[in-house]
Protein backbone atom coordinates (compact mmCIF):
# COMPACT_ATOMS: atom_id res chain seq x y z
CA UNK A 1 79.12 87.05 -35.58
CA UNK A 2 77.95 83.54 -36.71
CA UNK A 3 79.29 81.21 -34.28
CA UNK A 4 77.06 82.27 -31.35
CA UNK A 5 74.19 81.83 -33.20
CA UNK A 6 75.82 78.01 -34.40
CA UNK A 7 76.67 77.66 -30.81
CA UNK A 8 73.02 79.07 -29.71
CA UNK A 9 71.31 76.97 -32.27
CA UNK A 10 73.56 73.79 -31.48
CA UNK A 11 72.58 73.96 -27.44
CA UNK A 12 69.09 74.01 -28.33
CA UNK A 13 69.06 71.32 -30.69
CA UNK A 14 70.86 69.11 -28.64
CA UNK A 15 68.67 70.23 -25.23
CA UNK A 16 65.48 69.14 -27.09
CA UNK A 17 66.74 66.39 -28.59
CA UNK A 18 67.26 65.24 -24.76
CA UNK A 19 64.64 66.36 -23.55
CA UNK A 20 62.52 64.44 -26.32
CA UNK A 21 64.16 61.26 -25.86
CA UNK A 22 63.85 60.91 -22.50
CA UNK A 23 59.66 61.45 -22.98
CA UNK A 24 59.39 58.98 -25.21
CA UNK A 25 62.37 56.49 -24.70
CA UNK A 26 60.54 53.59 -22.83
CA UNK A 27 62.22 49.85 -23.41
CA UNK A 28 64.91 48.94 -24.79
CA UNK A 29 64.59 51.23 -27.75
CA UNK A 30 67.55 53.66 -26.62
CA UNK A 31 69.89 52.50 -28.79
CA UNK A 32 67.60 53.43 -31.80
CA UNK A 33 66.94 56.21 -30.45
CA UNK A 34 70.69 57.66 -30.35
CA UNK A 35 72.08 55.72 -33.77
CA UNK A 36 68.98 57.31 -35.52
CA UNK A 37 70.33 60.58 -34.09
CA UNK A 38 73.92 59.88 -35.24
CA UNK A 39 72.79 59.30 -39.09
CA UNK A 40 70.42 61.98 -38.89
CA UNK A 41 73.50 64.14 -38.27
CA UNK A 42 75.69 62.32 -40.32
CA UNK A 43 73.17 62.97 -43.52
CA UNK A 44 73.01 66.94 -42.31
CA UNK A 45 77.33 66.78 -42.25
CA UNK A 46 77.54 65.08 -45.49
CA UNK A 47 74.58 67.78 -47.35
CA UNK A 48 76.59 70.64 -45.55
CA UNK A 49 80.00 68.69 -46.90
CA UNK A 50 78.29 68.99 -50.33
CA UNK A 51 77.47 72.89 -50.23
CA UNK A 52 79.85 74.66 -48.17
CA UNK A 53 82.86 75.55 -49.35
CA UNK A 54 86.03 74.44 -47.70
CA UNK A 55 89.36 73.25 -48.16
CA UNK A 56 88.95 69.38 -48.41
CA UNK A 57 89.76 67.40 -45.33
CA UNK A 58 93.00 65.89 -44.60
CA UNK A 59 92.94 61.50 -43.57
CA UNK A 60 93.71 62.57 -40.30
CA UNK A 61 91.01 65.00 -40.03
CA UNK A 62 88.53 62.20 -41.06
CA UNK A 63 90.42 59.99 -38.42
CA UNK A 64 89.47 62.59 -35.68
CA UNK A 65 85.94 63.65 -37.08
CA UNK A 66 85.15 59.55 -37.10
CA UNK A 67 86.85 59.12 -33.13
CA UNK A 68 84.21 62.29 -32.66
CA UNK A 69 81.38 60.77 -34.03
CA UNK A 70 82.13 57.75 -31.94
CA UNK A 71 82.28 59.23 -28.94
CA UNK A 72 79.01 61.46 -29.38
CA UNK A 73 76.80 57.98 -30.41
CA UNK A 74 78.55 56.00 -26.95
CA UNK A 75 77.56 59.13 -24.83
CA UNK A 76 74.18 59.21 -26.65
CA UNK A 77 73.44 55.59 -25.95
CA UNK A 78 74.13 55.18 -22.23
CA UNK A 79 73.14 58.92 -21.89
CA UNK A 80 69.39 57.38 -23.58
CA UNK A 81 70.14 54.21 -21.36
CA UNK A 82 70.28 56.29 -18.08
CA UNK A 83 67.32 58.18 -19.08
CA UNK A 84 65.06 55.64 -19.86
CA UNK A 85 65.89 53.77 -16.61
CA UNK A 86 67.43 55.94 -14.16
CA UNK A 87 66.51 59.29 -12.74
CA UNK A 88 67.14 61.91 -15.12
CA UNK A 89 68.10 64.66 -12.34
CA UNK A 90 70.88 62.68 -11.96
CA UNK A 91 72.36 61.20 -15.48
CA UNK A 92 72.03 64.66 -17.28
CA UNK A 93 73.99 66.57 -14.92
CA UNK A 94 76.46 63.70 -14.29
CA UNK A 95 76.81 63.15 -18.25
CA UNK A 96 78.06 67.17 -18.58
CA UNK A 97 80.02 67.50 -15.85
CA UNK A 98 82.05 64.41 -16.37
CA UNK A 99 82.16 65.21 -19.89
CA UNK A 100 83.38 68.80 -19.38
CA UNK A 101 85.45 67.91 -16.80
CA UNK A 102 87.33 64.93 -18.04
CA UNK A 103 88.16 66.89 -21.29
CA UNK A 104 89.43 69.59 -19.12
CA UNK A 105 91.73 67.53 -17.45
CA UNK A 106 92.78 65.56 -20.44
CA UNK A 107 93.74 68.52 -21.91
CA UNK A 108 95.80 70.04 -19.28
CA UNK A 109 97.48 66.67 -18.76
CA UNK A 110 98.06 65.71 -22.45
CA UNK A 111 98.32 69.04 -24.29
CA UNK A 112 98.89 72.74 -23.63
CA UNK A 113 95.24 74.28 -22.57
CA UNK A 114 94.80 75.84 -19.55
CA UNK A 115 91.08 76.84 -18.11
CA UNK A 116 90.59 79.56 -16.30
CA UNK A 117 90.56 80.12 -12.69
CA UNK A 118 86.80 80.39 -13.27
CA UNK A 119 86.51 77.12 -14.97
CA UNK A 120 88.39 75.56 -12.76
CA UNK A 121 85.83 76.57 -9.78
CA UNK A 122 82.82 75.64 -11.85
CA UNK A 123 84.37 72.20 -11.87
CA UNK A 124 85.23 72.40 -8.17
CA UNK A 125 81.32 73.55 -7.14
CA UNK A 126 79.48 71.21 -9.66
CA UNK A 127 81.39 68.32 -8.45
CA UNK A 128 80.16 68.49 -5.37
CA UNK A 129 76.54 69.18 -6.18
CA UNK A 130 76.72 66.65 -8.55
CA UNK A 131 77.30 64.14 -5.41
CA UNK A 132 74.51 66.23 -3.81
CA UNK A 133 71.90 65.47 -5.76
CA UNK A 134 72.46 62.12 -7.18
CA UNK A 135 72.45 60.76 -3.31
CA UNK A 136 69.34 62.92 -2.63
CA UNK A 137 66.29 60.92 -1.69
CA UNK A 138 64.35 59.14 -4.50
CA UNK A 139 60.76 58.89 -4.62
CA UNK A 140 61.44 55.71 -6.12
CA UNK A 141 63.95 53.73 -5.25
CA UNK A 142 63.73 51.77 -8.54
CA UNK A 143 64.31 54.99 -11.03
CA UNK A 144 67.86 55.34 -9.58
CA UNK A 145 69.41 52.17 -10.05
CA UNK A 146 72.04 52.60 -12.92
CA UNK A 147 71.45 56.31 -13.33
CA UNK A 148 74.64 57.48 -12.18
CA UNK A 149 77.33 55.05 -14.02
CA UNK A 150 75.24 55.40 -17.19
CA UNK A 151 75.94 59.20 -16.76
CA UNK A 152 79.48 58.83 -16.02
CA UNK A 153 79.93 56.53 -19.57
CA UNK A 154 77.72 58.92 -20.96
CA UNK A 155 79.78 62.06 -19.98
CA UNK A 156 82.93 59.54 -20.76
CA UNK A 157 81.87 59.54 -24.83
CA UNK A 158 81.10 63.34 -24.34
CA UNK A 159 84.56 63.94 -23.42
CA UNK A 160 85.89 61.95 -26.56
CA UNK A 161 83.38 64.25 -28.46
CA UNK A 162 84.95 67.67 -27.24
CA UNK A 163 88.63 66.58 -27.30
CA UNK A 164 88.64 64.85 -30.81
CA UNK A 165 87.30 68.16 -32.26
CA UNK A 166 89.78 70.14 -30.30
């Protein structure tokens, strides 16, 4: 009964935390931006370390929880890149559907998951619309440059995210 409201609380954390950073990221100050992010969660996992109780963590699940970590602070910073200098209607949406669907493929090429057929044709549609609106026309010019490969790198480090934690 508690993991939607983890997985409910988690989405909106991580939608405002977005949707903050690309108010006020101006500059170069990105980087801050998403390592200040990292150790703020890195303090809340080591206080939640402290109180829950758990069987203790094997080296290799350190290993995999570090690769994740990794992966969500590179998709942070070119994620905070794009948005600071590229059009946000483009980066977010390319950073989750790259992200989603490179870990779905990964994982059907590397392991034994299988998405649905419904998955599978939410890939297939927001692929396409992806293409859609990232080549619509800008209003400036000069917001799109770099939007769209910082959202692919972006959605690149996502994908490490999901499939170290798988």
């Amino acid at each position: 009964m508690t993991g939607w409201l983890f997985a409910l609380g988690s989405a909106l954390f991580y939608g405002t935390s977005d949707f903050v950073a690309a108010w006020r990221l101006g500059g170069p100050y990105y980087v801050v931006v998403a390592l200040l992010g990292q150790f703020a969660g890195l303090v809340v996992a080591g206080i939640a370390a402290l109180v829950v109780i758990a069987p203790s963590p094997t080296a290799v699940d350190l290993w995999w929880g570090a690769l994740s970590g990794f992966g969500t602070a590179a998709g942070m910073v070119f994620l905070f890149r794009g948005m600071s200098h590229g059009a946000i209607s483009v980066v977010v949406p390319t950073s989750a559907v790259t992200g989603i669907a490179l870990s779905a493929v990964v994982s059907v090429v590397l392991g034994d998951q299988r998405p649905s057929l419904l998955a599978w044709t939410g890939i297939a549609v927001a692929v396409p619309a992806l293409w859609w609106v990232s080549s619509g026309r800008q209003v400036d010019a000069g917001a799109h440059s770099g939007g769209a490969g910082d959202g692919l790198l972006a959605g690149v480090g996502i994908a490490v995210q999901y499939l170290a934690l798988a």
